[in-house]
Protein backbone atom coordinates (compact mmCIF):
# COMPACT_ATOMS: atom_id res chain seq x y z
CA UNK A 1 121.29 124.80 -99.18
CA UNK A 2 119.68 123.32 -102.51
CA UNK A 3 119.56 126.36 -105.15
CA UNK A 4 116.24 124.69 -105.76
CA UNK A 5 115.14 124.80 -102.40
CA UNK A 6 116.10 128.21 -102.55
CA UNK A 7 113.86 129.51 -105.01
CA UNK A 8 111.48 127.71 -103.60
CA UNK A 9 111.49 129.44 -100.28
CA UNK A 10 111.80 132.45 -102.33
CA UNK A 11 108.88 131.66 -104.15
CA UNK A 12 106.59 130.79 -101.12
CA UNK A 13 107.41 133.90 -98.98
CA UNK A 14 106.78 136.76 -102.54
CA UNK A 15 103.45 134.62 -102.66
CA UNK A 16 102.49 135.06 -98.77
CA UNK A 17 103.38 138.66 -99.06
CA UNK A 18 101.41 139.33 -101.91
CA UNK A 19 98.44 137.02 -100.26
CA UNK A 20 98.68 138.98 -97.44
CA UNK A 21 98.83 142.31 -98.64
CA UNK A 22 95.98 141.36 -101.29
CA UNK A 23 93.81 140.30 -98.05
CA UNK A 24 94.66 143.25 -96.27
CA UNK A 25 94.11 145.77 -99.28
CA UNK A 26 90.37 144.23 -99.67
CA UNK A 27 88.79 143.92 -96.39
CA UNK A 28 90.39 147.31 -95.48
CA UNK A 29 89.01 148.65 -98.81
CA UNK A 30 85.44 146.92 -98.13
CA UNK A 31 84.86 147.95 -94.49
CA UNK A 32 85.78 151.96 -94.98
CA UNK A 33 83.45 151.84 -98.28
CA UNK A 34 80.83 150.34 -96.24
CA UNK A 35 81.40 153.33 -93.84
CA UNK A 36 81.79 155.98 -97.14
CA UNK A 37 78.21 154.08 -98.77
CA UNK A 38 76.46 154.81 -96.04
CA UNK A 39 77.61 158.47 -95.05
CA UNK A 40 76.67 159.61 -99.00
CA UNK A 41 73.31 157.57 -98.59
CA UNK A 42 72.40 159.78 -95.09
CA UNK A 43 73.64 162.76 -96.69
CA UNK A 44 77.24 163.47 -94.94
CA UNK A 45 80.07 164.90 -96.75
CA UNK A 46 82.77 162.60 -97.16
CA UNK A 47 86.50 164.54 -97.57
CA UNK A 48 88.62 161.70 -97.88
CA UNK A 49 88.57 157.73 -98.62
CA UNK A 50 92.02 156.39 -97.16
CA UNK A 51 93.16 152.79 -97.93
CA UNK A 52 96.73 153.04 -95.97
CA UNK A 53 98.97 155.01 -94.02
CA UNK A 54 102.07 156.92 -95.04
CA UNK A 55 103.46 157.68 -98.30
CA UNK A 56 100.70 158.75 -101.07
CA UNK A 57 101.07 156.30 -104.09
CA UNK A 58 97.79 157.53 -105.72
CA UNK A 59 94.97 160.48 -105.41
CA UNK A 60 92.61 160.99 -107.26
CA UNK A 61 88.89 162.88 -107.27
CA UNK A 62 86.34 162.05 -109.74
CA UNK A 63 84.59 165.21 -111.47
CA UNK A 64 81.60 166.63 -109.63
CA UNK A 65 82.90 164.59 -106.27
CA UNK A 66 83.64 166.50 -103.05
CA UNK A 67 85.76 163.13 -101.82
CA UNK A 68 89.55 162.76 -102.57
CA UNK A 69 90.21 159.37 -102.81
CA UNK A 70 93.79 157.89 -101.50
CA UNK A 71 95.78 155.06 -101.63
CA UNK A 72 98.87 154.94 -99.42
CA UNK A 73 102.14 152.83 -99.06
CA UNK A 74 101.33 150.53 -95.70
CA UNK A 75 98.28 148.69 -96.04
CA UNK A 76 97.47 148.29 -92.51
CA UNK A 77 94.20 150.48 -92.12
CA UNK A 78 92.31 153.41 -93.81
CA UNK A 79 89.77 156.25 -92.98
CA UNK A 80 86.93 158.12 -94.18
CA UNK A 81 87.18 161.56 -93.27
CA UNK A 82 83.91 163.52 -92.83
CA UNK A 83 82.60 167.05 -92.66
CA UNK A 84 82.28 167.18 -88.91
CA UNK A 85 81.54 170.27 -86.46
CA UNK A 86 83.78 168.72 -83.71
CA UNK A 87 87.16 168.62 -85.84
CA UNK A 88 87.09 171.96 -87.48
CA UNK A 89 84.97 174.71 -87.98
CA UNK A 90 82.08 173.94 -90.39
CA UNK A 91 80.39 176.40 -92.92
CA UNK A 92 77.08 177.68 -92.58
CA UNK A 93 75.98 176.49 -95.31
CA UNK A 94 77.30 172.85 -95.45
CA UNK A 95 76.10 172.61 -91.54
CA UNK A 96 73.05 169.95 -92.98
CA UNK A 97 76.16 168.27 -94.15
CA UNK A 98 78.50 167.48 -91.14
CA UNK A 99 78.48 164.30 -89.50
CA UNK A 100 77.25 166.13 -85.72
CA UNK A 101 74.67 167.19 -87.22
CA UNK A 102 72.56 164.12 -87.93
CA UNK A 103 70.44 161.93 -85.90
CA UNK A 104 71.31 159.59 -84.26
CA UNK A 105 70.30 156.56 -86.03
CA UNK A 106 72.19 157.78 -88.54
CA UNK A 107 75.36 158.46 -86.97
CA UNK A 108 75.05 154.99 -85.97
CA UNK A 109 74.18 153.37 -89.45
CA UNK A 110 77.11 155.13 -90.65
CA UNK A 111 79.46 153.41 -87.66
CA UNK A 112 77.73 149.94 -88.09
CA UNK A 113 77.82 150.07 -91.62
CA UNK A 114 81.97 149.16 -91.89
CA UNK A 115 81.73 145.97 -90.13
CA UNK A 116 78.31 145.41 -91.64
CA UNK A 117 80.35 145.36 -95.10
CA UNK A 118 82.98 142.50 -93.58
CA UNK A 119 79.98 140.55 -93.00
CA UNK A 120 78.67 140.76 -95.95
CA UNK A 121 81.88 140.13 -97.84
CA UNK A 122 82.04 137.03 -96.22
CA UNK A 123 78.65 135.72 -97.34
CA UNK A 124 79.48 136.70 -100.65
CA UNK A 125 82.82 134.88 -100.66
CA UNK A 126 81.44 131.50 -98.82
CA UNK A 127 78.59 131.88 -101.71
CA UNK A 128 81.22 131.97 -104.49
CA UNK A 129 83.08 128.97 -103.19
CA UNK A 130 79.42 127.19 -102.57
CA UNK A 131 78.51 128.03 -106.66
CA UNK A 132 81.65 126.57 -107.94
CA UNK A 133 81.77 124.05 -106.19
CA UNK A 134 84.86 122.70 -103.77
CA UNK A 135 86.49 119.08 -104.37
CA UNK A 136 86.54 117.88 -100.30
CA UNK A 137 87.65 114.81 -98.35
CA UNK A 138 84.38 112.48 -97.84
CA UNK A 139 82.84 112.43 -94.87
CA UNK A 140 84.37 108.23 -93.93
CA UNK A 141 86.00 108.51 -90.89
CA UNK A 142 89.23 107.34 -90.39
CA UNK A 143 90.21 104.97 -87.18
CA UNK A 144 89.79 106.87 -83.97
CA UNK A 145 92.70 107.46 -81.41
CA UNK A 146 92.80 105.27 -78.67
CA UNK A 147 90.79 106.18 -75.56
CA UNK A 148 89.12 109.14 -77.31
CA UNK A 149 85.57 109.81 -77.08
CA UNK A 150 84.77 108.13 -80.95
CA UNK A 151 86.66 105.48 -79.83
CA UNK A 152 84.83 104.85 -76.57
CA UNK A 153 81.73 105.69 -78.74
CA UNK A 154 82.32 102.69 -80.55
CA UNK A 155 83.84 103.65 -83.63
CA UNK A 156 86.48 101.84 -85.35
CA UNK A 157 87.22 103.65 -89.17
CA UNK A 158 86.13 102.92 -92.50
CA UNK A 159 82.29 104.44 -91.15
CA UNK A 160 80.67 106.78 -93.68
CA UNK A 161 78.93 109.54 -91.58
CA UNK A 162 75.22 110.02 -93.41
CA UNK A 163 73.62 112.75 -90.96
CA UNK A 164 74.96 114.90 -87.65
CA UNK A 165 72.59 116.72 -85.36
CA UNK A 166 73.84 118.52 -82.40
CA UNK A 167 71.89 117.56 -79.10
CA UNK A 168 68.39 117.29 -79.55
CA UNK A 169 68.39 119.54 -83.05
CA UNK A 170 67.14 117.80 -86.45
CA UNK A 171 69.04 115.55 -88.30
CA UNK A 172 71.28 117.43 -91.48
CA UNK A 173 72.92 115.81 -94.32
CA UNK A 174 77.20 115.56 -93.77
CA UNK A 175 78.20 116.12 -97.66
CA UNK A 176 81.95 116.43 -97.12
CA UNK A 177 84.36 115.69 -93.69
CA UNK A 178 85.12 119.25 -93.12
CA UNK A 179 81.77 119.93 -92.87
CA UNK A 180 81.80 117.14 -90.52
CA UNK A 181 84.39 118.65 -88.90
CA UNK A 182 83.25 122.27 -88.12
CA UNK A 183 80.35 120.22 -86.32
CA UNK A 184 82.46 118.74 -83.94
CA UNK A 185 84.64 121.97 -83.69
CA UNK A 186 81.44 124.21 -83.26
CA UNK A 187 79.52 121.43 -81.14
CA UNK A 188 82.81 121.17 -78.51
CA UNK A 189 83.44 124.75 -78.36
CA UNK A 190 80.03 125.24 -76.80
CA UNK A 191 79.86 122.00 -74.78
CA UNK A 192 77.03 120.29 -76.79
CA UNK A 193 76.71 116.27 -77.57
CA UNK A 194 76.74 115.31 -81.61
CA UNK A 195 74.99 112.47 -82.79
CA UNK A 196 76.19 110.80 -85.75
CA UNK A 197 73.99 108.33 -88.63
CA UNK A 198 76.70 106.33 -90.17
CA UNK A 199 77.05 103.40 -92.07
CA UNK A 200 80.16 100.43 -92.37
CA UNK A 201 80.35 97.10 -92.43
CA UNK A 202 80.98 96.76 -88.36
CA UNK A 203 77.25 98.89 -87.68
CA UNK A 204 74.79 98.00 -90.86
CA UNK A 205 73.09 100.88 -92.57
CA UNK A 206 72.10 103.81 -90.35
CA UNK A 207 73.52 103.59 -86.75
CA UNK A 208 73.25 106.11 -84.51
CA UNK A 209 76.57 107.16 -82.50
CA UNK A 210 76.39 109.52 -79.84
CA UNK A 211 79.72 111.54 -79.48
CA UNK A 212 79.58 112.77 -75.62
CA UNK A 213 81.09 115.96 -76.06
CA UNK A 214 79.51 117.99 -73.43
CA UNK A 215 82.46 118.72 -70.67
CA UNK A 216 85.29 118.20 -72.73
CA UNK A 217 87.55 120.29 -71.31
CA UNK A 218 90.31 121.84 -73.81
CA UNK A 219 91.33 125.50 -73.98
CA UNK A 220 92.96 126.38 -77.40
CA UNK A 221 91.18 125.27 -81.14
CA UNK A 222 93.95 123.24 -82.91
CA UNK A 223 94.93 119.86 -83.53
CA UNK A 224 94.61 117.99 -80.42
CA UNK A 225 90.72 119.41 -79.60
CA UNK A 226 90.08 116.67 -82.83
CA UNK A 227 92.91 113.76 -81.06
CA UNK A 228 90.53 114.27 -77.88
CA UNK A 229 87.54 113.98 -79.91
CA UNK A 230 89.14 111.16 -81.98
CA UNK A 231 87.99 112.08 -85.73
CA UNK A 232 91.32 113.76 -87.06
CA UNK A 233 91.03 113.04 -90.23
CA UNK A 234 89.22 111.15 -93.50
CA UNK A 235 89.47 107.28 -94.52
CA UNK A 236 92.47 106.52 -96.24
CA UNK A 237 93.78 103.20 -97.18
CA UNK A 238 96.78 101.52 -95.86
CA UNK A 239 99.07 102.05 -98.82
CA UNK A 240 102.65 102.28 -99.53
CA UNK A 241 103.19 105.12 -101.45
CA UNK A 242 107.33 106.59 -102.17
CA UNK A 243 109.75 105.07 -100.58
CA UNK A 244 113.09 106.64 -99.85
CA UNK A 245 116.32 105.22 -101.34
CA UNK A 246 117.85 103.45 -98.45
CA UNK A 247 115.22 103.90 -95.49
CA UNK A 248 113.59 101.06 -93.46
CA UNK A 249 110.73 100.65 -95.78
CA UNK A 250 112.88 100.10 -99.22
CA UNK A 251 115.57 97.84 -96.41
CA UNK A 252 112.39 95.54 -95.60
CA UNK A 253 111.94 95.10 -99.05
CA UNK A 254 108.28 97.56 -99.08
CA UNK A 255 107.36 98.49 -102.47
CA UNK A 256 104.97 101.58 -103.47
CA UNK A 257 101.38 100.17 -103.77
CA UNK A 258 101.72 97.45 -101.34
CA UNK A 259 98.46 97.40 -98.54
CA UNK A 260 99.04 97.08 -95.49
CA UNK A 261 96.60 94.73 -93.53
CA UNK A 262 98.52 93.70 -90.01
CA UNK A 263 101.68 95.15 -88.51
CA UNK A 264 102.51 92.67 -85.43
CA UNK A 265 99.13 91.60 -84.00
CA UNK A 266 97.54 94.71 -85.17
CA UNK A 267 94.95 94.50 -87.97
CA UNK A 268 95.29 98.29 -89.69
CA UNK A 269 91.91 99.68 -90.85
CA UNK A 270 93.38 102.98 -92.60
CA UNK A 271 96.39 104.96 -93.45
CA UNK A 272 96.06 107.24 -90.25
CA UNK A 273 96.29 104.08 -88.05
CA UNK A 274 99.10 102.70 -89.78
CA UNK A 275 101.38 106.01 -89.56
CA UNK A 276 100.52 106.44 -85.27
CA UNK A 277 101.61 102.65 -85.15
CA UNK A 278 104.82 103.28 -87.16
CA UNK A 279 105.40 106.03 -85.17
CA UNK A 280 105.06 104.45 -82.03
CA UNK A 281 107.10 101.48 -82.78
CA UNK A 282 109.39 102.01 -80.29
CA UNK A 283 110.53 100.43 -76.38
CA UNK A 284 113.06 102.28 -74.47
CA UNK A 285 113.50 104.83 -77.03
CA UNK A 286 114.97 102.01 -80.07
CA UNK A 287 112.76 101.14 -82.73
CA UNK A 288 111.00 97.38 -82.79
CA UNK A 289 111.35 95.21 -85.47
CA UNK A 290 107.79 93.72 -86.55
CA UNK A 291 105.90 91.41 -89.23
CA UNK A 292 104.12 93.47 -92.06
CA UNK A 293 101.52 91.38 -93.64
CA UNK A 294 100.79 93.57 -96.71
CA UNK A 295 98.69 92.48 -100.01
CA UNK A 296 100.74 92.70 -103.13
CA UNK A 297 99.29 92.26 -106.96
CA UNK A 298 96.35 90.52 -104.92
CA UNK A 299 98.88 87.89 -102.54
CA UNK A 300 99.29 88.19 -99.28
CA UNK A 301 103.48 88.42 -97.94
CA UNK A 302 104.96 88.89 -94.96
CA UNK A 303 107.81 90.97 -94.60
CA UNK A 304 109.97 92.18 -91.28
CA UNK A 305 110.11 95.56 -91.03
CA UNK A 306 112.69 97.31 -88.62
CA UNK A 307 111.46 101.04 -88.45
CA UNK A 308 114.62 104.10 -87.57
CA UNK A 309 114.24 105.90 -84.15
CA UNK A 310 114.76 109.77 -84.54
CA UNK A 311 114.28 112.56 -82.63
CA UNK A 312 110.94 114.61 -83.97
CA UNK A 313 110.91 118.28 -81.72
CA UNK A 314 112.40 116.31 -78.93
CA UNK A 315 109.95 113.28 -79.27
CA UNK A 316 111.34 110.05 -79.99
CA UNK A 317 109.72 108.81 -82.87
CA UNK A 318 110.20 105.59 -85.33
CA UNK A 319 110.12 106.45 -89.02
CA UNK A 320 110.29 103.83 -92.47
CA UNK A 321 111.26 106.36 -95.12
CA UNK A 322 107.89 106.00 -97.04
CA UNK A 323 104.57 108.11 -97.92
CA UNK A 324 101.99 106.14 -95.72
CA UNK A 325 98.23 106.44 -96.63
CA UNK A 326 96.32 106.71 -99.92
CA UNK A 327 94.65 110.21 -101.10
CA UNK A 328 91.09 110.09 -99.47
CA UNK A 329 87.80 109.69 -101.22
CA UNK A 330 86.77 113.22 -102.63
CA UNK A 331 83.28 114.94 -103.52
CA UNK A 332 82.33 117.63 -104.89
CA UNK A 333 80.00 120.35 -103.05
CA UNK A 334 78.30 122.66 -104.80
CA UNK A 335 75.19 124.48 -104.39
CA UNK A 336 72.70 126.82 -106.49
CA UNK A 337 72.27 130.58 -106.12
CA UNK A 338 69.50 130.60 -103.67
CA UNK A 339 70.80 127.68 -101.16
CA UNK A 340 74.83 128.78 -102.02
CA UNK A 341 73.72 132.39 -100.78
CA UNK A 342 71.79 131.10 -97.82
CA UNK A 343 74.92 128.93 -96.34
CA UNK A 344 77.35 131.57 -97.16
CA UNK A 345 74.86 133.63 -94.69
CA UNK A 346 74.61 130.58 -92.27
CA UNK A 347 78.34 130.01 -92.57
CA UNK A 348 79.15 133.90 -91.13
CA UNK A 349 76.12 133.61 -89.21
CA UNK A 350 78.34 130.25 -86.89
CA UNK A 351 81.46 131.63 -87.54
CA UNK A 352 80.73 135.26 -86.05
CA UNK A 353 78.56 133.65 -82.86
CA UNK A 354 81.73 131.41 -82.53
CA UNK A 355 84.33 134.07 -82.54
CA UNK A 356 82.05 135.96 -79.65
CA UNK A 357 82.04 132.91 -77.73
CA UNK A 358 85.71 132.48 -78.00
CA UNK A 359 86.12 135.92 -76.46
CA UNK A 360 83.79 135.19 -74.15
CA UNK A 361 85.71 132.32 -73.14
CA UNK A 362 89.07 133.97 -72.76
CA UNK A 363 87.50 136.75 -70.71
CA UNK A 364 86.87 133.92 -68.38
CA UNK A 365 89.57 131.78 -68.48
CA UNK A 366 87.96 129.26 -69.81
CA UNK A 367 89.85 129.15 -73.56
CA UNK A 368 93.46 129.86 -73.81
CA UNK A 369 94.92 133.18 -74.78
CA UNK A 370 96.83 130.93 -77.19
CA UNK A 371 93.72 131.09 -79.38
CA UNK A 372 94.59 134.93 -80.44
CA UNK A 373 96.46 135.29 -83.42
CA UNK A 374 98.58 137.91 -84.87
CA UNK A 375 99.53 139.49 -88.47
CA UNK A 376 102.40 136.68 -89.01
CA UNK A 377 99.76 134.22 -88.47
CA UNK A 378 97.93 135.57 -90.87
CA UNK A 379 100.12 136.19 -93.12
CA UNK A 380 101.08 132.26 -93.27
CA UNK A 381 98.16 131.58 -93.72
CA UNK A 382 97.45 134.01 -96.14
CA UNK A 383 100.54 132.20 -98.30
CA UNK A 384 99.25 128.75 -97.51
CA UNK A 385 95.61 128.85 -98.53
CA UNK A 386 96.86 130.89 -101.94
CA UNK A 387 99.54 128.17 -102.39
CA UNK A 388 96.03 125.70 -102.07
CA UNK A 389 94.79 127.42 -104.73
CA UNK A 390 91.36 130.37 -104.96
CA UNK A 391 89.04 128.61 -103.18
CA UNK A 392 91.00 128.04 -100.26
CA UNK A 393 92.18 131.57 -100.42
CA UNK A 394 88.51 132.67 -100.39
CA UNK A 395 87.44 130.86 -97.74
CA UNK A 396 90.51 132.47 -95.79
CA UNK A 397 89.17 135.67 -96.99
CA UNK A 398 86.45 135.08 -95.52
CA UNK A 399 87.28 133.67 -92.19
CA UNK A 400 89.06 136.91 -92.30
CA UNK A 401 86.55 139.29 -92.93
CA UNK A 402 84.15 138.05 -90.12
CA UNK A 403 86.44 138.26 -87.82
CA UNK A 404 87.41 141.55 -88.65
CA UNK A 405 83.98 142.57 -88.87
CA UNK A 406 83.18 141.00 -85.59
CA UNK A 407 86.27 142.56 -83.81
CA UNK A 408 85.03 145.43 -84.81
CA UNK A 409 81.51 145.27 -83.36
CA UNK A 410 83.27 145.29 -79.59
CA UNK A 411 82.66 147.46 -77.10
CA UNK A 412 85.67 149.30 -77.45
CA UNK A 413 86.36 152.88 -76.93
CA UNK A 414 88.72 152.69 -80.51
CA UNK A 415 86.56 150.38 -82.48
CA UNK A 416 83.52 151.24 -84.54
CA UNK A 417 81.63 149.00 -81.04
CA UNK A 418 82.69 151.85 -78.79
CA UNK A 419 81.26 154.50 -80.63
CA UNK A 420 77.81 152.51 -80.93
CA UNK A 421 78.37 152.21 -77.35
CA UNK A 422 78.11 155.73 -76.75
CA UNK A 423 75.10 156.38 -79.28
CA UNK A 424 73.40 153.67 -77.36
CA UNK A 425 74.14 155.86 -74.10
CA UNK A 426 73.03 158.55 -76.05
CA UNK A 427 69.41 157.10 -77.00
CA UNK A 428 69.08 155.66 -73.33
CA UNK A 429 69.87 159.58 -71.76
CA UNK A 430 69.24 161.32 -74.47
CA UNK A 431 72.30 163.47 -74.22
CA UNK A 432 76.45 162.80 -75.61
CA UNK A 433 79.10 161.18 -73.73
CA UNK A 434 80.85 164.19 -72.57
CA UNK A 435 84.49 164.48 -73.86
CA UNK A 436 86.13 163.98 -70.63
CA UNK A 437 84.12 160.39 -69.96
CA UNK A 438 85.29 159.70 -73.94
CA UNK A 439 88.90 160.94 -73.69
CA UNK A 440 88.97 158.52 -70.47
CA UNK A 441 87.45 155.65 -72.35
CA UNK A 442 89.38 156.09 -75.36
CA UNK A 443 92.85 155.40 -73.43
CA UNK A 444 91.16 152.14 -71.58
CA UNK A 445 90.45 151.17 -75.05
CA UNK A 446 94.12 152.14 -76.43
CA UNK A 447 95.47 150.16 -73.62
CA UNK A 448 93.23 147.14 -74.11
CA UNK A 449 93.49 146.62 -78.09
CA UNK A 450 97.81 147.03 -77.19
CA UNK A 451 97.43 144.20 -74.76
CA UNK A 452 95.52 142.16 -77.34
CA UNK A 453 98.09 143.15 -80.11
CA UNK A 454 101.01 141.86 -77.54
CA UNK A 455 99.40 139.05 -77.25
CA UNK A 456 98.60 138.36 -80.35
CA UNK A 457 102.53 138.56 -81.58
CA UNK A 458 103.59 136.83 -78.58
CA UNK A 459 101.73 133.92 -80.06
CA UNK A 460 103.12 134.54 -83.45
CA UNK A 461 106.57 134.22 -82.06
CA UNK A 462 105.77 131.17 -80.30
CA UNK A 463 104.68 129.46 -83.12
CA UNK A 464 107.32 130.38 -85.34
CA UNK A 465 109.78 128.80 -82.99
CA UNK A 466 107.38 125.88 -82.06
């Protein structure tokens, strides 16, 4: 292997690492100081503020502080240790102070308050990316797969979507295609219709589309949910971009910056049309020889161009050696204070509800287990977005921290949602869980999270090898 390619690997997998333990390190950090905050504020002692397990790298305790603050070698959880009557013997004089012995509503502030934090962290991080602004694809749509539901909508690429509302809802502004796209994402996770306002030269200035989307039945989030749908990707132009020395394209005599306007009897709208019809150029698993009509220096030539079958993850494929498709049109979004701190809210607000209903789902057997995802998911993602550059980490940050926060809002026995399950059993009967009913519940709990966890890997794995 390439001493170059190499470092490069080398490079990739100290900068995933460091993403990921950088991630982990901050929400950890922010949920238990939500929980610490909020024990001071209803007057609990707090012993010890934990960020890790295992070996002690640091300890400290500021003057006139009853907490000992710790940070530890594995960054995969933390604690906040109160005075409480339950785990050892409490003084009589620091009684006012254990965690027991306050109400209930502020037992349960205390619980909420950790995943509270997440949230919050997340609506803090979607409002920094919405202040300085994010350079995003516009929202022109590319052409549509064949036989999907933009296609049979009527769509044909090059359309510049104006407005979206979902069913019968108002009409909103589409400022960028990934906006457009968490619509569509959002809109077909919960079985509702979009309607689109766009404008191109086949539909005139402000045609409505309606994008049937109600039914569709698909059970994991990833790339083929959009293929059904049919919007994939942005508008790019049919161009030639590097060729590689000796490959089909440089062979037919292709040159970088030549457009593409008709491969066979095909007219080609954008780049993303042109690269399926490459691909498919095949009959009995040998490539097909066709006519290119491409534009060159403003002149229209014809050239034959005989793509190379190869074998793609055991998927016969046809390839030209050659970047296919222009970059995309790009905008920048950016919003005030007041509005940026308002759609980082609305942001967790669809994110969290989504992430419930994607539980929901799986509970039922109605969304794949396939959706789960593990640390080494995370953790390549963790690498990519930070190889994207900060805003893309950020907004992984904070697709991290709701779900965190939201995970921890279940009703399990282990989370911070099982223990607000029993104070609400508390308020409703006025009297505790009694130990034996918790101890009980706690190893349901155990057993469930372990079967999420080995689920959760077991998808890692698969997609490694995928």
């Amino acid at each position: 292997m390439d001493v170059f390619v190499i470092d490069g690997l080398c490079r990739f997998l100290m900068l995933t690492f460091l993403a990921f333990v950088s991630a982990l390190a901050l929400l950890i950090a922010v949920h238990e100081y939500g929980h610490y905050r909020m024990a001071v504020a209803c007057g609990v002692k707090v012993l010890r503020f934990s960020i890790g397990f295992g070996k002690t790298l640091s300890r400290w305790q500021p003057k006139g502080s009853s907490t000992e603050f710790v940070i530890c070698l594995l960054p995969f959880g933390g604690y906040v240790r109160m005075l409480d009557g339950r785990e050892a013997p409490v003084e009589e004089g620091e009684k006012h102070l254990a965690f027991d012995a306050k109400p209930l509503l502020s037992r349960a502030a205390i619980v909420a308050a950790g995943p509270v934090a997440n949230l919050l962290l997340a609506v803090l991080l979607y409002a920094v990316v919405n202040w300085t602004g994010t350079q995003m694809p516009a929202a022109v749509l590319a052409s549509p797969e064949t036989d999907s539901i933009a296609a049979r909508a009527g769509l044909l690429g090059n359309e510049r979507v104006l407005s979206v509302a979902v069913d019968d809802g108002d009409w909103e502004a589409v400022e960028s295609f990934e906006a457009l796209r968490w619509t569509l994402t959002r809109s077909a996770l919960v079985e509702q219709d979009v309607r689109l306002l766009v404008h191109g030269e086949s539909h005139g200035t402000g045609q409505e589309i309606l994008l049937r989307l109600r039914g569709l039945e698909h059970r994991d989030v990833d790339g083929e949910l959009m293929r059904q749908i049919g919007l994939n990707g942005p508008f790019t132009l049919p161009l030639i971009g590097d060729l590689t020395a000796g490959q089909a394209a440089e062979r037919a005599g292709l040159q970088k910056g030549d457009l593409v306007r008709q491969v066979g009897t095909t007219a080609i709208v954008d780049g993303q049309q042109l690269r399926r019809v490459v691909r498919n150029s095949l009959q009995d698993g040998n490539a097909v020889a066709a006519d290119w009509t491409v534009v060159r220096a403003g002149r229209p030539l014809v050239l034959v161009v005989v793509p190379d079958a190869r074998d793609d993850g055991g998927v016969r494929v046809a390839r030209i050696g050659a970047m296919v498709g222009a970059a995309p049109e790009m905008v920048t979004v950016r919003y005030g204070p007041l509005d940026g701190v308002l759609r980082g809210a609305q942001r967790t607000w669809e994110v969290s509800s989504l992430t419930l209903r994607m539980i929901g789902k799986m509970l039922l057997g109605q969304a794949s287990l396939k959706n789960l995802s593990g640390p080494v998911t995370v953790a390549d993602y963790a690498g990519k977005s930070a190889n994207l550059g900060l805003t893309q980490y950020l907004l992984f940050l904070a697709l991290i921290s709701v779900s965190l926060g939201v995970l921890n809002l279940l009703p399990l026995p282990v989370l911070d949602g099982g223990h607000l399950m029993y104070y609400l059993w508390e308020g409703v009967t006025r009297r505790p869980v009694s130990e034996l009913w918790m101890a009980r519940l706690q190893r349901v709990g155990v057993a469930v999270l372990a079967l999420m966890t080995a689920v959760a890997l077991y998808n890692d794995i698969v997609r490694l090898f995928d």
